[in-house]
Protein backbone atom coordinates (compact mmCIF):
# COMPACT_ATOMS: atom_id res chain seq x y z
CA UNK A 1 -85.84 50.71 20.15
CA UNK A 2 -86.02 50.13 24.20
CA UNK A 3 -89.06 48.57 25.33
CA UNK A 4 -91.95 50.40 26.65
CA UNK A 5 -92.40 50.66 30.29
CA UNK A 6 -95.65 49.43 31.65
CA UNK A 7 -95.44 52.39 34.05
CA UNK A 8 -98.20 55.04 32.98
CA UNK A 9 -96.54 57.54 30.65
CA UNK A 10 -94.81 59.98 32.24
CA UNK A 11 -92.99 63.31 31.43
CA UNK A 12 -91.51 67.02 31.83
CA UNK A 13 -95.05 69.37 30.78
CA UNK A 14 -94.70 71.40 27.64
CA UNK A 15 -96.02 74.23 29.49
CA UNK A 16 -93.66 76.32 31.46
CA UNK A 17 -94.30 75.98 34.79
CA UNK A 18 -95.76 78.60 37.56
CA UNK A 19 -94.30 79.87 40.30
CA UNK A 20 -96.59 80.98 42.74
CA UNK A 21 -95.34 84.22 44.50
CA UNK A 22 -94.78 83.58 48.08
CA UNK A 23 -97.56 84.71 50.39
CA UNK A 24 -98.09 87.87 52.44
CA UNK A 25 -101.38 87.85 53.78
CA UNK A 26 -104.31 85.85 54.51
CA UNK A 27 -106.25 87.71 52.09
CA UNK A 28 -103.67 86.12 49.18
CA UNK A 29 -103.80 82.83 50.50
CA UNK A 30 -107.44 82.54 50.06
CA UNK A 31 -107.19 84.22 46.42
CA UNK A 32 -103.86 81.95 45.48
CA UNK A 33 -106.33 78.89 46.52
CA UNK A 34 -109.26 79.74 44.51
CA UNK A 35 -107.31 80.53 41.19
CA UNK A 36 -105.50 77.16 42.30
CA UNK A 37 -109.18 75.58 42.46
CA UNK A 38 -110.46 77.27 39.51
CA UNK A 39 -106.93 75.86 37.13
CA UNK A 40 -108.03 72.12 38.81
CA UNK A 41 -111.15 72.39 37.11
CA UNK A 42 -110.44 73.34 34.23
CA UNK A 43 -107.56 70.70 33.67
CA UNK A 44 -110.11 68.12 34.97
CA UNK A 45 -112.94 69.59 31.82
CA UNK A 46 -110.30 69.15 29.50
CA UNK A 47 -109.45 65.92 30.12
CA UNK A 48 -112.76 64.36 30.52
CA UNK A 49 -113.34 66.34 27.21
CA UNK A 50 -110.71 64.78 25.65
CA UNK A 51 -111.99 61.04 26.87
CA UNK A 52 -115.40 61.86 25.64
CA UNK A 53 -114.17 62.80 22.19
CA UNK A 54 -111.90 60.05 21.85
CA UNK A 55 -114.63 57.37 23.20
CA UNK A 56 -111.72 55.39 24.97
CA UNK A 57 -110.42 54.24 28.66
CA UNK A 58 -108.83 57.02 30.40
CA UNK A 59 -106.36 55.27 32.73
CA UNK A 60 -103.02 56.18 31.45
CA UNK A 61 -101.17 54.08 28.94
CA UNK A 62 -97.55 53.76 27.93
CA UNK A 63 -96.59 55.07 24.92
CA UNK A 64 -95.80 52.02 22.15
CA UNK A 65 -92.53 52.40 20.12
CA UNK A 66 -92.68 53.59 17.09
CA UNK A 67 -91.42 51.25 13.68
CA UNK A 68 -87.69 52.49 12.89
CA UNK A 69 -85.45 53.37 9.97
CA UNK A 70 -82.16 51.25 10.79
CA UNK A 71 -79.06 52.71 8.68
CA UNK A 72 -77.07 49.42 7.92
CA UNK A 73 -73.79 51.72 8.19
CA UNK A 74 -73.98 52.48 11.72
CA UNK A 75 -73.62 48.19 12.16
CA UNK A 76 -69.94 46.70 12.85
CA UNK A 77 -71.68 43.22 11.11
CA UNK A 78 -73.34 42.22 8.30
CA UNK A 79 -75.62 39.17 9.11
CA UNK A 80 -77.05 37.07 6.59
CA UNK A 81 -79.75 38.50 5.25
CA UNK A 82 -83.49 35.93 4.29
CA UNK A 83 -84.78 36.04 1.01
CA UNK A 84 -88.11 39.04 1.47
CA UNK A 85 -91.63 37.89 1.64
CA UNK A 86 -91.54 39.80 -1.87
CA UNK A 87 -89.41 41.79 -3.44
CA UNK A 88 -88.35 43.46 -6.68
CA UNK A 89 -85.82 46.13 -5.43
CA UNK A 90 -82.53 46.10 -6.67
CA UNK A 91 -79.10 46.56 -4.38
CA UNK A 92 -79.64 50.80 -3.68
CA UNK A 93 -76.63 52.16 -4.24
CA UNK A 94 -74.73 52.42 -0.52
CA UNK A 95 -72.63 56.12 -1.26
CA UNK A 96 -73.50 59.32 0.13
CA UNK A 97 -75.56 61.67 -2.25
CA UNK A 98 -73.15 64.23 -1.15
CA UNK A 99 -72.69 66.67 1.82
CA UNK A 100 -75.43 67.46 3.71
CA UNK A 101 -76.27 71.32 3.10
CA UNK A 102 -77.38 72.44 6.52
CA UNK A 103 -79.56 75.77 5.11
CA UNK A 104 -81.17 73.05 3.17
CA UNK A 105 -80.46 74.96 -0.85
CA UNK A 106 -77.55 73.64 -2.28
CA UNK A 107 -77.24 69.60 -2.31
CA UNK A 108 -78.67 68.03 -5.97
CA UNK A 109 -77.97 64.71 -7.31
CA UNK A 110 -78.85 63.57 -10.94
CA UNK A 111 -81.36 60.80 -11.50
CA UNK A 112 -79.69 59.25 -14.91
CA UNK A 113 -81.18 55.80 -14.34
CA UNK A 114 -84.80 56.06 -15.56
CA UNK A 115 -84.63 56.04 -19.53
CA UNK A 116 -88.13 53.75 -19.76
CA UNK A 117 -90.19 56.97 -20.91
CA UNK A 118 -86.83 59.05 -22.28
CA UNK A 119 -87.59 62.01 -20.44
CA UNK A 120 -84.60 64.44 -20.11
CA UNK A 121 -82.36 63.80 -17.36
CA UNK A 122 -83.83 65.82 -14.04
CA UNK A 123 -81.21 67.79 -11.08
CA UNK A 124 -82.91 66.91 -8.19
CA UNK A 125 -82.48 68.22 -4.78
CA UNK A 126 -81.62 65.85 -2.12
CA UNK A 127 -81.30 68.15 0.54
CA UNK A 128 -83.34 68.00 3.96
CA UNK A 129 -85.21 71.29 3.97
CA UNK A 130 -85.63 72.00 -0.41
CA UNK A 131 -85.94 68.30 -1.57
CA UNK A 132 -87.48 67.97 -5.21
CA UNK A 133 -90.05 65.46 -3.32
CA UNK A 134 -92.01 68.54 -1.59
CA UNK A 135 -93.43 69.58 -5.10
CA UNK A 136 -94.83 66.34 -5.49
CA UNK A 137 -97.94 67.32 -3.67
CA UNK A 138 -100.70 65.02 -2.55
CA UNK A 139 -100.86 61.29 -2.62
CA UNK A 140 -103.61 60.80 -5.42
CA UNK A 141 -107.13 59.05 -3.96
CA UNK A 142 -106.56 55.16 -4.72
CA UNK A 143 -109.17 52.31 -4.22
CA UNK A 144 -108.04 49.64 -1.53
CA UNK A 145 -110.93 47.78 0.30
CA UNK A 146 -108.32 46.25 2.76
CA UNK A 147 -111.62 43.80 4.05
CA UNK A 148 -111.79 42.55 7.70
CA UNK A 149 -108.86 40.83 9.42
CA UNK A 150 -108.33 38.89 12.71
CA UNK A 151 -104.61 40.89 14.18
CA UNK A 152 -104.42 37.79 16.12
CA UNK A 153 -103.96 35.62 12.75
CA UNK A 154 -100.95 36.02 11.72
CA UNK A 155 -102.09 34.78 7.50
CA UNK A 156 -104.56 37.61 7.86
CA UNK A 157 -102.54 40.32 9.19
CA UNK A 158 -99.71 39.28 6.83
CA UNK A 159 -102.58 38.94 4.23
CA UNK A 160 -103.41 42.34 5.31
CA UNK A 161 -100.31 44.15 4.98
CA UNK A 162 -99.39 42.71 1.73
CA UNK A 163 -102.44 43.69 -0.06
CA UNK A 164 -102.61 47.30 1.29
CA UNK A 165 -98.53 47.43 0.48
CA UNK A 166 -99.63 47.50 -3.57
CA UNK A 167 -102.30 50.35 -2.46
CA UNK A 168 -98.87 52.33 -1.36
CA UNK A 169 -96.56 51.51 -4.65
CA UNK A 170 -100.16 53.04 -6.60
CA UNK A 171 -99.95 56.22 -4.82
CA UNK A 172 -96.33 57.12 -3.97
CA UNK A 173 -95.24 55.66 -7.67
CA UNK A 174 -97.32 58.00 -9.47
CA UNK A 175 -96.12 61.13 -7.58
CA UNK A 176 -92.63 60.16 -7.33
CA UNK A 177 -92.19 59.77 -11.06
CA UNK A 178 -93.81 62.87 -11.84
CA UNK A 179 -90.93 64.68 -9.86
CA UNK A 180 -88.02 62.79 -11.92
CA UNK A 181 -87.60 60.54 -8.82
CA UNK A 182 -86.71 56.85 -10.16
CA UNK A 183 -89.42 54.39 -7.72
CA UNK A 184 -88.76 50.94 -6.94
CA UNK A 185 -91.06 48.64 -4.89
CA UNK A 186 -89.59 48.04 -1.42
CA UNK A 187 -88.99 44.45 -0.24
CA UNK A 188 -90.84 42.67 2.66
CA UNK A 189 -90.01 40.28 4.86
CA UNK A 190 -92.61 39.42 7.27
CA UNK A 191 -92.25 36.49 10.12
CA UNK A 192 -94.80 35.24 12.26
CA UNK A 193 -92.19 35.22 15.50
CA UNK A 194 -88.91 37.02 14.59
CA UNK A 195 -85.95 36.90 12.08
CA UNK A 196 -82.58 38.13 11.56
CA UNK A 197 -82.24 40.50 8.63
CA UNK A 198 -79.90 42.77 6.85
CA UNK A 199 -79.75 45.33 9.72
CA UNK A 200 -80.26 42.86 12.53
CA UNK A 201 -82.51 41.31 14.40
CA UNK A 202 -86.52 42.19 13.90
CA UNK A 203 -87.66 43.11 16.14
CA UNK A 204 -84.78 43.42 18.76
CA UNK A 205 -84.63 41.73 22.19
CA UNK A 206 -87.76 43.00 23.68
CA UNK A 207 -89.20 45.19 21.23
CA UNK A 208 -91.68 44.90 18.78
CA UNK A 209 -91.02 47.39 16.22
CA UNK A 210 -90.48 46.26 12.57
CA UNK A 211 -87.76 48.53 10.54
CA UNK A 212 -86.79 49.44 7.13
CA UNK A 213 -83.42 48.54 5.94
CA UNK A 214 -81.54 50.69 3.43
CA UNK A 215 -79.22 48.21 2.54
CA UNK A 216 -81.79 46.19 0.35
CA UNK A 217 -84.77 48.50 0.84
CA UNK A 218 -86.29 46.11 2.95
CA UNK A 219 -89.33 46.17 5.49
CA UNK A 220 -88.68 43.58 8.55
CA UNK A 221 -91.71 42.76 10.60
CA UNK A 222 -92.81 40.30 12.81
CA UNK A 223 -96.84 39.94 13.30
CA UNK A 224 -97.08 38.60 16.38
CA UNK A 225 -94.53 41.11 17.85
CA UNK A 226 -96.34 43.96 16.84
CA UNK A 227 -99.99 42.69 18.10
CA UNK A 228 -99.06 41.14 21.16
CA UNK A 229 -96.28 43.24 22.56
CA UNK A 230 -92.87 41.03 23.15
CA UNK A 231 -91.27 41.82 27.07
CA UNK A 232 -92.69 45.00 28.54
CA UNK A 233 -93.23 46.42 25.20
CA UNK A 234 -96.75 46.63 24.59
CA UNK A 235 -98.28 45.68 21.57
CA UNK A 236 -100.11 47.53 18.87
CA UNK A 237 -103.13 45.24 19.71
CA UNK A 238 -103.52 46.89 22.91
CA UNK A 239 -104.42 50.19 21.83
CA UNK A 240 -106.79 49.08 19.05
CA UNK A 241 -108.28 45.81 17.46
CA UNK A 242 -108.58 47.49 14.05
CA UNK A 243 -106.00 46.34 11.83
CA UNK A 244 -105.84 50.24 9.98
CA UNK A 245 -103.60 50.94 13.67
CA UNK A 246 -100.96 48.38 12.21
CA UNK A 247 -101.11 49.46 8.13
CA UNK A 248 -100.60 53.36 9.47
CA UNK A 249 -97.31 51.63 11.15
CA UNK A 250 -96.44 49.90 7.98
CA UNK A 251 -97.38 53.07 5.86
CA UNK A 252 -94.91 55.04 7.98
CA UNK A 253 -92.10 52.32 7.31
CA UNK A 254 -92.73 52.81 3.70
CA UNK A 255 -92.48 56.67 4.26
CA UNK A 256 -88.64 55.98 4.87
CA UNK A 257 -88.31 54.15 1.64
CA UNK A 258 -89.94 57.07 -0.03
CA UNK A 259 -87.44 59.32 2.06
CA UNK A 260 -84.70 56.58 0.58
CA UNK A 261 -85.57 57.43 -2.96
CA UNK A 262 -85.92 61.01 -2.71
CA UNK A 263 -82.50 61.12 -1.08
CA UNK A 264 -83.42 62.81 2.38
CA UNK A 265 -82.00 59.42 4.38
CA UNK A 266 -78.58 59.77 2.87
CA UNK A 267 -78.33 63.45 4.06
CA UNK A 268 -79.84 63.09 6.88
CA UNK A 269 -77.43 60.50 7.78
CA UNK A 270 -74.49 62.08 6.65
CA UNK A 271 -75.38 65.09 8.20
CA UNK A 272 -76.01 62.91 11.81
CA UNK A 273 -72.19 61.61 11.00
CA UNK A 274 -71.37 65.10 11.40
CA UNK A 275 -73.41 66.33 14.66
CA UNK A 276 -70.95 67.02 17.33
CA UNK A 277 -73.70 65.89 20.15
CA UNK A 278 -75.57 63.37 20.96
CA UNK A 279 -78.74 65.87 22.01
CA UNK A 280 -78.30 66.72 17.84
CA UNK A 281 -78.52 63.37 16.87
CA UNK A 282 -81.40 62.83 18.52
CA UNK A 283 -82.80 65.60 17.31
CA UNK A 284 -82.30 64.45 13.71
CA UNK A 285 -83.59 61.53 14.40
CA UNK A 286 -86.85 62.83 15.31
CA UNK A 287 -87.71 64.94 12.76
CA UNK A 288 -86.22 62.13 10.43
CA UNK A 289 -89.08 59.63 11.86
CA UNK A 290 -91.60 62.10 12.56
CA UNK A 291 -91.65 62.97 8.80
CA UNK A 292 -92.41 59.42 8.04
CA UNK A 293 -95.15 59.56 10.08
CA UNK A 294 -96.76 62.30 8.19
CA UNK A 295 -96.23 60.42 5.16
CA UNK A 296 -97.76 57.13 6.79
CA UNK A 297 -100.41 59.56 7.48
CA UNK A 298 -100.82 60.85 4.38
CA UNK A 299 -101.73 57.01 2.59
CA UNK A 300 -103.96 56.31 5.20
CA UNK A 301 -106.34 59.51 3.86
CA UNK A 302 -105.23 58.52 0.15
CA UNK A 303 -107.19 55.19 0.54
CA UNK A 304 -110.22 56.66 2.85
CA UNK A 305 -113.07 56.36 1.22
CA UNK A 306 -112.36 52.60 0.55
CA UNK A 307 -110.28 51.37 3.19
CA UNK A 308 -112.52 52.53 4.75
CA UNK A 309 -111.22 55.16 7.30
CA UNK A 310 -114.44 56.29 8.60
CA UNK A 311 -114.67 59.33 10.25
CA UNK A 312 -114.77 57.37 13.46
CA UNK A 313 -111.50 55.43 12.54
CA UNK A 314 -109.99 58.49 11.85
CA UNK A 315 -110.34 59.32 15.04
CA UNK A 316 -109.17 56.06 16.49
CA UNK A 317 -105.99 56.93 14.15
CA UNK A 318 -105.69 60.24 16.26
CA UNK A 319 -105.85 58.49 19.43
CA UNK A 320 -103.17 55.38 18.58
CA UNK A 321 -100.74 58.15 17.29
CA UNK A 322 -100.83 60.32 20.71
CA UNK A 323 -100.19 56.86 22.20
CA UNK A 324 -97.13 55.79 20.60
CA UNK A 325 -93.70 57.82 20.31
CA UNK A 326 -91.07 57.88 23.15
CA UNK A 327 -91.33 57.59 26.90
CA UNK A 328 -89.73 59.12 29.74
CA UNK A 329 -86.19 57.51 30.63
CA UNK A 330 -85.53 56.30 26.61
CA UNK A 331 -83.73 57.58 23.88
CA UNK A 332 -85.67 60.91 22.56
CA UNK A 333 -84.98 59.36 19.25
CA UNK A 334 -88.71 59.43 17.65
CA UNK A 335 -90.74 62.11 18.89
CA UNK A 336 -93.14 62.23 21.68
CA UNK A 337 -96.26 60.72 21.54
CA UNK A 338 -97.64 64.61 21.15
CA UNK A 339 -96.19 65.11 18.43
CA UNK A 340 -96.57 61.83 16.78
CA UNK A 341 -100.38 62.82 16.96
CA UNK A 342 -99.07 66.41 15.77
CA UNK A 343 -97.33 65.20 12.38
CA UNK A 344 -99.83 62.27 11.52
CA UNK A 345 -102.44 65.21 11.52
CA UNK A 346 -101.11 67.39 9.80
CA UNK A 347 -100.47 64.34 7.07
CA UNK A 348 -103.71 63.26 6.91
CA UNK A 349 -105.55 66.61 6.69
CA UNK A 350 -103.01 68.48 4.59
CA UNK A 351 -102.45 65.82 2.43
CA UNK A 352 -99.12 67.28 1.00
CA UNK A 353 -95.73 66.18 0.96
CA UNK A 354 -94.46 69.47 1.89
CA UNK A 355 -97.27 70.20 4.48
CA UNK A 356 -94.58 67.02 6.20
CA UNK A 357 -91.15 69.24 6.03
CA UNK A 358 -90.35 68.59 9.45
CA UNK A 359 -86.60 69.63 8.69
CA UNK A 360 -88.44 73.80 8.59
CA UNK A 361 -90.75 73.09 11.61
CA UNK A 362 -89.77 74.62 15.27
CA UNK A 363 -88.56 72.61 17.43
CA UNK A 364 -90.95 72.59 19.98
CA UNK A 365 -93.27 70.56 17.29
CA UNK A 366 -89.94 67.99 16.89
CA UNK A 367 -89.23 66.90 20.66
């Protein structure tokens, strides 16, 4: 992921713009100037709405990069990988699931592996658009008083993420399972600085952002990296002291092992192997990351009432996610930063894994 400008964020409007029709008399002039006047104001009531609501700064501030989902086959090397933080995932098997079926109907793969409660083998979908993990439904409410934590201490944050990461394997286990869909516990490796691990460098030169590595179902993060920003990236730190800000980030990375075990990364990456353009690539990519968001999003109300997320943290929630997402002048390869605070909504009030099928959403909500 590029680093984040420090430059105040900056792009085209999602509004189309209006063109004014030329003038013919003095008459229009003054008429053009007072609708003119009269759109100024309200623009400026909406924004000093919007500051009010959200109880924060309103000088402009550059949207933080998003964490990543780093397919190991698009990498020429294989560098040595360090043993996880903790891990119990096995080797996930490294084939396609099959051709990607673009109308999103057709693609199934059998789950023969899980024999522990000799249930009869399940076809389950693995496309993008019908996968068996949209009738899973919500995550279930699960108790996980995550305590208070110092971002700037690195044993605390870690301390943090590791405890909340068993809060995750509660919820998404008992859903998963219920569909047929074999789980397995991701790995974690977490560094106070940086590290080098199975699909390269965490975070990158510059960056901040942790990934998820298919290879050995993996999360890479570095602490310090995400709090404090590393280059110009800023850090997750600067948008808010709370440490919920950095488990939503680590929730979302666990959304793409989640999208790992119900199949969707292996046809979404075969069918990215298949896009003729870059500009569809990207646009993969975006609803690929964006639906981890809503999952992220969908923990983080799972674990409310004892986390807690307060109704007031909820809102600081809102505000990180229309702060993060990509910038103007970098790869459109996560979403904008509208609708990063578009899909983590609609996570954590819907509350339904198919409330996140960003694969059937228009594409104005995917940009």
């Amino acid at each position: 992921m590029p680093p984040a400008p420090p430059a105040p964020l900056q792009g085209p409007s999602p509004y189309p713009q209006w063109q004014p029709p030329r003038r013919r008399s003095n008459a229009g002039a003054v008429i053009g100037g007072l609708f003119g006047a009269i759109a100024v104001a309200f623009v400026g009531l909406i924004v000093v709405g919007a500051v009010i609501r959200g109880g924060h700064r309103s000088d402009p501030i550059s949207p933080v990069a998003l964490p990543t989902f780093t397919p190991y086959e698009a990498r020429t090397s294989e560098p040595a990988d360090p043993t996880p933080t903790e891990t119990d995932s096995p080797e996930p098997t490294t084939g396609s699931t099959g051709a990607a079926d673009t109308s999103g109907d057709s693609q199934t793969s059998e789950n023969t592996t899980d024999t522990t409660d000799a249930q009869p083998r399940r076809v389950l979908n693995t496309s993008l658009k019908n996968n068996t993990l949209y009738r899973a439904g919500g995550l279930p409410r699960v108790s996980c008083p995550a305590g208070s934590a110092n971002l700037y201490d690195n044993a605390q944050l870690k301390s943090v993420i590791m405890k909340t990461s068993r809060c995750l394997d509660k919820g998404w286990s008992q859903i998963l399972r219920q569909q047929g869909i074999e789980w397995r516990r991701p790995g974690y490796a977490l560094t106070s600085t940086r590290g080098r691990g199975a699909c390269g460098d965490f975070p990158s030169a510059g960056s901040i952002v942790p990934y998820y590595c298919p290879r050995n179902e993996t999360i890479y993060a570095s602490t310090s990296a995400m709090v404090r920003g590393s280059g110009r990236s800023l850090g997750y730190g600067q948008l808010t002291n709370w440490h919920g800000g950095i488990v939503s980030m680590m929730a979302h990375e666990y959304g793409h092992h989640v999208q790992q075990l119900s199949g969707l990364s292996n046809t979404w990456w075969q069918q990215s192997l298949r896009s003729s353009s870059r500009s569809g690539r990207l646009a993969l990519s975006r609803r690929f990351e964006l639906q981890a968001t809503c999952f992220g999003a969908m923990f983080m109300r799972s674990v409310s009432a004892t986390y807690p997320v307060t109704p007031a943290r909820r809102n600081t929630l809102y505000y990180f996610y229309s702060r993060v997402g990509d910038w103007a002048g970098a790869p459109r390869d996560h979403g904008s930063p509208a609708n990063n605070n578009r899909w983590f909504r609609q996570g954590y009030e819907k509350n339904k894994t198919f409330q996140c099928n960003t694969w059937l959403a228009p594409a104005s909500t995917t940009s």
